[in-house]
PDB file of N, CA and C in Angstrom:
ATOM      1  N   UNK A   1    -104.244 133.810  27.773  1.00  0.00           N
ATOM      2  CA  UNK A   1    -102.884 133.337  27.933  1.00  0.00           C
ATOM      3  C   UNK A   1    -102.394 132.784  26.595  1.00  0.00           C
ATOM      4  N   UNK A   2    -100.956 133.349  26.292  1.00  0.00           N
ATOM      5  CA  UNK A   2    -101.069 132.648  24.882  1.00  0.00           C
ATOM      6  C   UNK A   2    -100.308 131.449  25.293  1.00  0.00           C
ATOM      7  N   UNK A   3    -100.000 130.500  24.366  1.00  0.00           N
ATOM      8  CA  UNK A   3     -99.569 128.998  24.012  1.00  0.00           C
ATOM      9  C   UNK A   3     -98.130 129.314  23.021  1.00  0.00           C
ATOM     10  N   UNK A   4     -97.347 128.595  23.769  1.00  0.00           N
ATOM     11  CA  UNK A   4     -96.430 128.460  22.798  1.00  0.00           C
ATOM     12  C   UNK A   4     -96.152 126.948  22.267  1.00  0.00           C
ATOM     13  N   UNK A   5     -95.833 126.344  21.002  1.00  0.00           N
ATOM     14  CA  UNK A   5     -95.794 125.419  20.882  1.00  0.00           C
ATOM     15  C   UNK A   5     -94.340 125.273  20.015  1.00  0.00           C
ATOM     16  N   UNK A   6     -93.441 124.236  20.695  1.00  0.00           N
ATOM     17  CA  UNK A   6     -92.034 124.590  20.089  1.00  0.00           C
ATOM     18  C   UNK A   6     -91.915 123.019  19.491  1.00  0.00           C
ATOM     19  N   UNK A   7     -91.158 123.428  18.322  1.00  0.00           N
ATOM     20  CA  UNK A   7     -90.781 121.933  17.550  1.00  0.00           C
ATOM     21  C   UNK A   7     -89.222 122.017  17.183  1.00  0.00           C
ATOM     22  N   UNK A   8     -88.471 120.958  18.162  1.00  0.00           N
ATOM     23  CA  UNK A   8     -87.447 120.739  18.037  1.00  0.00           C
ATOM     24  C   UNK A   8     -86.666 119.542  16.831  1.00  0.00           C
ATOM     25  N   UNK A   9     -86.041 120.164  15.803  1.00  0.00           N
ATOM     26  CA  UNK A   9     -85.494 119.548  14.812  1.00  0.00           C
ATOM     27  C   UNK A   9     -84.543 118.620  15.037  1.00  0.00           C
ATOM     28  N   UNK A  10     -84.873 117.323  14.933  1.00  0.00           N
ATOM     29  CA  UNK A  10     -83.484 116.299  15.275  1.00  0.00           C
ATOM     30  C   UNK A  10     -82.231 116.710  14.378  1.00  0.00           C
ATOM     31  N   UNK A  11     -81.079 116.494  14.623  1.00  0.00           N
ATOM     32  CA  UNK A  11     -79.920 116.760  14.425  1.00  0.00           C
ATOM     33  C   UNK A  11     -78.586 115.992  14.501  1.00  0.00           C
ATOM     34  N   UNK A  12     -78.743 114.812  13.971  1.00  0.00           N
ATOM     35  CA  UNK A  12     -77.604 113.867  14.680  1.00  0.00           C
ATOM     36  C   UNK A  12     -75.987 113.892  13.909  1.00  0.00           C
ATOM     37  N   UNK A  13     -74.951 114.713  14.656  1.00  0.00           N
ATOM     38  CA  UNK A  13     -74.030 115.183  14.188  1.00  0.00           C
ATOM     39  C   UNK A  13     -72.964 114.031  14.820  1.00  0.00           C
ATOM     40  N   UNK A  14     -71.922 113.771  13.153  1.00  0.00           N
ATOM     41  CA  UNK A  14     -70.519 113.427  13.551  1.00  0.00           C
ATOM     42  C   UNK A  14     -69.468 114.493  13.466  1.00  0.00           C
ATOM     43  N   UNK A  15     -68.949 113.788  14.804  1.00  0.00           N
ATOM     44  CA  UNK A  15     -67.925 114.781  14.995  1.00  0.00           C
ATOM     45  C   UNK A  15     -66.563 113.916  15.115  1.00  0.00           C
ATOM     46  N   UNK A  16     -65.136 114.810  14.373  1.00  0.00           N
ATOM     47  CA  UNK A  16     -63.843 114.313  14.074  1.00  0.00           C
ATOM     48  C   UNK A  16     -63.160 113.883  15.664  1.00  0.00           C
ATOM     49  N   UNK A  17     -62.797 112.960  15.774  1.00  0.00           N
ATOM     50  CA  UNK A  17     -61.746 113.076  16.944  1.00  0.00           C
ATOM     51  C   UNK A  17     -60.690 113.493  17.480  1.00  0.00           C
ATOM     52  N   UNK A  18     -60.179 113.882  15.727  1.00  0.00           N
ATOM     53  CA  UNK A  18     -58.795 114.501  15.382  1.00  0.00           C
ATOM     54  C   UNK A  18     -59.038 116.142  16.253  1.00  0.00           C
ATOM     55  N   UNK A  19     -59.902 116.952  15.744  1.00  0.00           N
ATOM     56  CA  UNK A  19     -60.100 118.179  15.886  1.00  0.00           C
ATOM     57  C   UNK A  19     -61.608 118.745  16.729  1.00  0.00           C
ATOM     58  N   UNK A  20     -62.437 117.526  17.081  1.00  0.00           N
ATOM     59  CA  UNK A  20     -63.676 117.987  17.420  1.00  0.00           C
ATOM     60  C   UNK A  20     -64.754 119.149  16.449  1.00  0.00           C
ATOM     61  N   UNK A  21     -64.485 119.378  15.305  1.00  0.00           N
ATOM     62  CA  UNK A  21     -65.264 119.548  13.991  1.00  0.00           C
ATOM     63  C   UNK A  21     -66.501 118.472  13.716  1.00  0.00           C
ATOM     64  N   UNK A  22     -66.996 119.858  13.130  1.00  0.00           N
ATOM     65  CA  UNK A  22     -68.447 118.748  12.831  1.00  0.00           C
ATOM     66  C   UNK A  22     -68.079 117.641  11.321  1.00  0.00           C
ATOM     67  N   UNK A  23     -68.160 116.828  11.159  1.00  0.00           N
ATOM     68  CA  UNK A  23     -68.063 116.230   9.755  1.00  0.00           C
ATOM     69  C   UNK A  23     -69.176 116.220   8.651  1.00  0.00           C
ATOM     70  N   UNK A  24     -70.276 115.567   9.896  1.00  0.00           N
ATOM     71  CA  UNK A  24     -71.543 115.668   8.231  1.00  0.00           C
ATOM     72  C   UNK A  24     -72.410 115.621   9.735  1.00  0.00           C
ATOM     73  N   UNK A  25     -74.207 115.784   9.307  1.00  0.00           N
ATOM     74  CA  UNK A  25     -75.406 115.617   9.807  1.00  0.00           C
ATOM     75  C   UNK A  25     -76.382 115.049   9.030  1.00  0.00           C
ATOM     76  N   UNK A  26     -76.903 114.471  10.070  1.00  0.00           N
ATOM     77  CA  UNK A  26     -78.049 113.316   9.477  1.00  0.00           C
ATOM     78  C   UNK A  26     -79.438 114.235  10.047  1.00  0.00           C
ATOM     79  N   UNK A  27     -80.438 114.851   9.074  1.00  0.00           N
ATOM     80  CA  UNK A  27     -81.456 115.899   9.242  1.00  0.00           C
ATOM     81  C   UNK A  27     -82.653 115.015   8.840  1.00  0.00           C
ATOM     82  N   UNK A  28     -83.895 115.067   9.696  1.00  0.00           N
ATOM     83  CA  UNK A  28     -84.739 114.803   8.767  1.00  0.00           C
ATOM     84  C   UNK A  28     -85.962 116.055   8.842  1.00  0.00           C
ATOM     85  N   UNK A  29     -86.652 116.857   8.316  1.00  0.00           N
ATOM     86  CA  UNK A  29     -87.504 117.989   8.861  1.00  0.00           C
ATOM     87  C   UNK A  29     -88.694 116.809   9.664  1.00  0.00           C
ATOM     88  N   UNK A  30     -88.947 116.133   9.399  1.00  0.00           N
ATOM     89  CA  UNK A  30     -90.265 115.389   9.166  1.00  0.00           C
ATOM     90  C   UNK A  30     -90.231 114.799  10.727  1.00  0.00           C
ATOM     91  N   UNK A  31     -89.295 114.769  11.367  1.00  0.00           N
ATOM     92  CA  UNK A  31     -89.020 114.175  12.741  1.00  0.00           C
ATOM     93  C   UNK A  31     -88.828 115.153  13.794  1.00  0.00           C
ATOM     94  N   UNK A  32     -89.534 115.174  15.414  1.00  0.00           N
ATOM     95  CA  UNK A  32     -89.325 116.221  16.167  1.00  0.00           C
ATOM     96  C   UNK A  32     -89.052 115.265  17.033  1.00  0.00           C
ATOM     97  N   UNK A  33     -88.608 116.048  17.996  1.00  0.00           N
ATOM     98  CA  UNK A  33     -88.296 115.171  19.594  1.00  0.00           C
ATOM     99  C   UNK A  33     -87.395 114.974  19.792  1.00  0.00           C
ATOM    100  N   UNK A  34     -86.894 114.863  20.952  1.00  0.00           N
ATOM    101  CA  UNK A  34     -85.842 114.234  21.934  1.00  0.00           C
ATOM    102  C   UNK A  34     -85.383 112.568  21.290  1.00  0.00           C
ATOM    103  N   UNK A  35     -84.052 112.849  20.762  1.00  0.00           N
ATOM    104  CA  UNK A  35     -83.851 111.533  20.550  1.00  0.00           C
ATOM    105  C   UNK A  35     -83.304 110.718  21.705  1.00  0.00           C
ATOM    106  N   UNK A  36     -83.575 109.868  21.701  1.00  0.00           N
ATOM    107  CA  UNK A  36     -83.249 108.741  23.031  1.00  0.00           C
ATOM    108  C   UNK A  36     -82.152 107.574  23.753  1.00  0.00           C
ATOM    109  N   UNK A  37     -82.064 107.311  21.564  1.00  0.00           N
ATOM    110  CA  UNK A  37     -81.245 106.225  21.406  1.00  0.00           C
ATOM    111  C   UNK A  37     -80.440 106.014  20.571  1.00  0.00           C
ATOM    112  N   UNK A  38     -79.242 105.680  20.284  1.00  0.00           N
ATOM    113  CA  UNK A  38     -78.410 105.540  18.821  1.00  0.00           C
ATOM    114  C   UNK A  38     -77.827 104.160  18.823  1.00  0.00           C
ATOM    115  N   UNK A  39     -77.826 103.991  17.852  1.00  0.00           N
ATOM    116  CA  UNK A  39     -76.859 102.457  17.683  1.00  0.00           C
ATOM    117  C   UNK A  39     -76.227 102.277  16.008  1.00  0.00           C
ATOM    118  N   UNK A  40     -75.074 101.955  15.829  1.00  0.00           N
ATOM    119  CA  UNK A  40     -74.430 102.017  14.660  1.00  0.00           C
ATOM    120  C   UNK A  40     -74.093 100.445  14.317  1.00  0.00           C
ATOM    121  N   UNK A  41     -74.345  99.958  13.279  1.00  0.00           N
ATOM    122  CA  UNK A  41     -74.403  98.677  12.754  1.00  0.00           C
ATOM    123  C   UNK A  41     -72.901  98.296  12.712  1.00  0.00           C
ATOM    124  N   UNK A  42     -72.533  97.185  12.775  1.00  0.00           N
ATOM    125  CA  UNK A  42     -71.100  96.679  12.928  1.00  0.00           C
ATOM    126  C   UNK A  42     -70.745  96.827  11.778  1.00  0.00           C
ATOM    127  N   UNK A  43     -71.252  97.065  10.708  1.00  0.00           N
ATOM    128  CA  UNK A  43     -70.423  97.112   9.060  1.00  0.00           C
ATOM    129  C   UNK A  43     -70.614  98.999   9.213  1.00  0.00           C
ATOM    130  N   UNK A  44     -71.042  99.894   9.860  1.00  0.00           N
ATOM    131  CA  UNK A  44     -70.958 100.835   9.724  1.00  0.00           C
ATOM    132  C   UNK A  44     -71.912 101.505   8.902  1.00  0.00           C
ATOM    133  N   UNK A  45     -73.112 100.553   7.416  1.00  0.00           N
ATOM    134  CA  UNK A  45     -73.690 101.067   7.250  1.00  0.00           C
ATOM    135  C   UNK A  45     -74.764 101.801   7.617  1.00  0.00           C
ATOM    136  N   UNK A  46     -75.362 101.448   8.594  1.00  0.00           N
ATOM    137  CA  UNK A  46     -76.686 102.014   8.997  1.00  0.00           C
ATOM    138  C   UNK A  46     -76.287 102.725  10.612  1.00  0.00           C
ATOM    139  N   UNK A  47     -77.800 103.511  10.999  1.00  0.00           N
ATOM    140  CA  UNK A  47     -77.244 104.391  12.055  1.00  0.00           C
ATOM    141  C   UNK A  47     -79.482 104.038  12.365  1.00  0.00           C
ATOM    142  N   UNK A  48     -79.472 103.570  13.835  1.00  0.00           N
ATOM    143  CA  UNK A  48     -80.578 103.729  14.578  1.00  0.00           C
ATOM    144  C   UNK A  48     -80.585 104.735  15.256  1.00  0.00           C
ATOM    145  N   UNK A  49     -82.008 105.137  15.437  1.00  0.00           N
ATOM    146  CA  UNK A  49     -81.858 106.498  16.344  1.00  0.00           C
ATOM    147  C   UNK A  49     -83.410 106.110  16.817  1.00  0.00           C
ATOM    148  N   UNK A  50     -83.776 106.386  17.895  1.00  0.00           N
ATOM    149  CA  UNK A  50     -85.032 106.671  18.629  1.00  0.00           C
ATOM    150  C   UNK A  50     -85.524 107.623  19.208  1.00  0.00           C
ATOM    151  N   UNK A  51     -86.647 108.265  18.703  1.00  0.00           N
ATOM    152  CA  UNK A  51     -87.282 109.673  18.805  1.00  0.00           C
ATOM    153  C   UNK A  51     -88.375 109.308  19.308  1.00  0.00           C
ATOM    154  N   UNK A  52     -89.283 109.670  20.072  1.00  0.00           N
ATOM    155  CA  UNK A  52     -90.689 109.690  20.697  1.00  0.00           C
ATOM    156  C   UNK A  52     -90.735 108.029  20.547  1.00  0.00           C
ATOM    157  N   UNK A  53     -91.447 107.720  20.133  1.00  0.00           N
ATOM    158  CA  UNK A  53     -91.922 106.099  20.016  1.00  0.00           C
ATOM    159  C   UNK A  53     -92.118 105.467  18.636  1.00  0.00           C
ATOM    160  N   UNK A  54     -91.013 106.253  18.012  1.00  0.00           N
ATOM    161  CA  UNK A  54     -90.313 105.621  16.514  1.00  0.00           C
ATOM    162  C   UNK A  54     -88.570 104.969  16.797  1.00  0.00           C
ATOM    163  N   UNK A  55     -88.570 104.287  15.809  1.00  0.00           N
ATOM    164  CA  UNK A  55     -87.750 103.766  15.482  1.00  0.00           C
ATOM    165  C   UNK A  55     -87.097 104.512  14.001  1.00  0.00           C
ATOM    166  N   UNK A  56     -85.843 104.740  13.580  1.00  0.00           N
ATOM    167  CA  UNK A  56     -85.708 105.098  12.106  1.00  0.00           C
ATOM    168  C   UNK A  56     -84.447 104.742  12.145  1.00  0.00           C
ATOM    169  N   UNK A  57     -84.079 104.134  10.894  1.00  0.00           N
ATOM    170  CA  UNK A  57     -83.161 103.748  10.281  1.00  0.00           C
ATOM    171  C   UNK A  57     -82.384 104.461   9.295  1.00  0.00           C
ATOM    172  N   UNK A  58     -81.279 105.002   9.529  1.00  0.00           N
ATOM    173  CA  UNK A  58     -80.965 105.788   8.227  1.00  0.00           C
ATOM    174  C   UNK A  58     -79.241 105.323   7.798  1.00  0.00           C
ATOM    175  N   UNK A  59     -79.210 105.445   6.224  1.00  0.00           N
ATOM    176  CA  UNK A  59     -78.401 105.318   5.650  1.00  0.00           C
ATOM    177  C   UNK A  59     -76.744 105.930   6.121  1.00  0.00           C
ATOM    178  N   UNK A  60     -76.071 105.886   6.358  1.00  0.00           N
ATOM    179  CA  UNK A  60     -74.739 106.655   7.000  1.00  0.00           C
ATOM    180  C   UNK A  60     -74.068 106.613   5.381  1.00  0.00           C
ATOM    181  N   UNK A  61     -74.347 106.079   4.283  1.00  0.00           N
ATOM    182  CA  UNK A  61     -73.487 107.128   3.077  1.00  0.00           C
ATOM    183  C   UNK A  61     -74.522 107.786   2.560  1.00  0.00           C
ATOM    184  N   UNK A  62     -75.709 107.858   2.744  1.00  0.00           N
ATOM    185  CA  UNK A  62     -76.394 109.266   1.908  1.00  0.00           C
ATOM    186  C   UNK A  62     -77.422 110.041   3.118  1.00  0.00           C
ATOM    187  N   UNK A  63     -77.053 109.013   4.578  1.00  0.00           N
ATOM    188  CA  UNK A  63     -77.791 110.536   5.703  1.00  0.00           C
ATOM    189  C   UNK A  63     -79.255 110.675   5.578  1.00  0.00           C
ATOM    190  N   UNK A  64     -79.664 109.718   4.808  1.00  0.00           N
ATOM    191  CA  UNK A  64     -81.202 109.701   4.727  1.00  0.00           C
ATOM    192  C   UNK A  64     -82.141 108.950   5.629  1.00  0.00           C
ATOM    193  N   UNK A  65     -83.240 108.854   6.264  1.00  0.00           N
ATOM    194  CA  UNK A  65     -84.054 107.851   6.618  1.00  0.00           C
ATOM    195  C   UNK A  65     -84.426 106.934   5.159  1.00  0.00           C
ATOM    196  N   UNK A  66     -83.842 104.895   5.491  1.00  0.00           N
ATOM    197  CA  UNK A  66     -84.057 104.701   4.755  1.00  0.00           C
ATOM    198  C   UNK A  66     -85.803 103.532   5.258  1.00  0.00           C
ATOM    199  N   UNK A  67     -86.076 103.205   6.423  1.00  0.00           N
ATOM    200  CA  UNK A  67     -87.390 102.647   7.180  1.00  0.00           C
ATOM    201  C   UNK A  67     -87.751 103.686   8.678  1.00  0.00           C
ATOM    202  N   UNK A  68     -88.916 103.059   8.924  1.00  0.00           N
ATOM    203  CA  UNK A  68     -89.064 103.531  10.090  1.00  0.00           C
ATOM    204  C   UNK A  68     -89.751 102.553  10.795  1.00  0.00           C
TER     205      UNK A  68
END
């Protein structure tokens, strides 16, 4: 029997309200899974997200993971 083993790429997309267009994406290869959770910091810089049983923090002006 063969095995398939699938790895799903997180993807966390903003989208315009004006037009429903994508604006930018926050990618990391290094992260798989079902994300769970989001939360956006009241100054707007930072963006939480929860994947499997991480935590990551990423930058919202350069879209990067900046902790985990």
């Amino acid at each position: 029997m063969a095995r398939l083993d699938f790895l799903f790429l997180v993807e966390i997309v903003t989208i315009s309200k004006a037009d429903w267009t994508k604006n930018a994406s926050f990618v990391n290869k290094d992260i798989a899974g079902a994300v769970t959770s989001l939360a956006l910091s009241p100054n707007g810089v930072y963006l939480a997200s929860a994947c499997q049983s991480n935590i990551y923090i990423w930058s919202t002006q350069t879209r990067r993971i900046i902790t985990q």
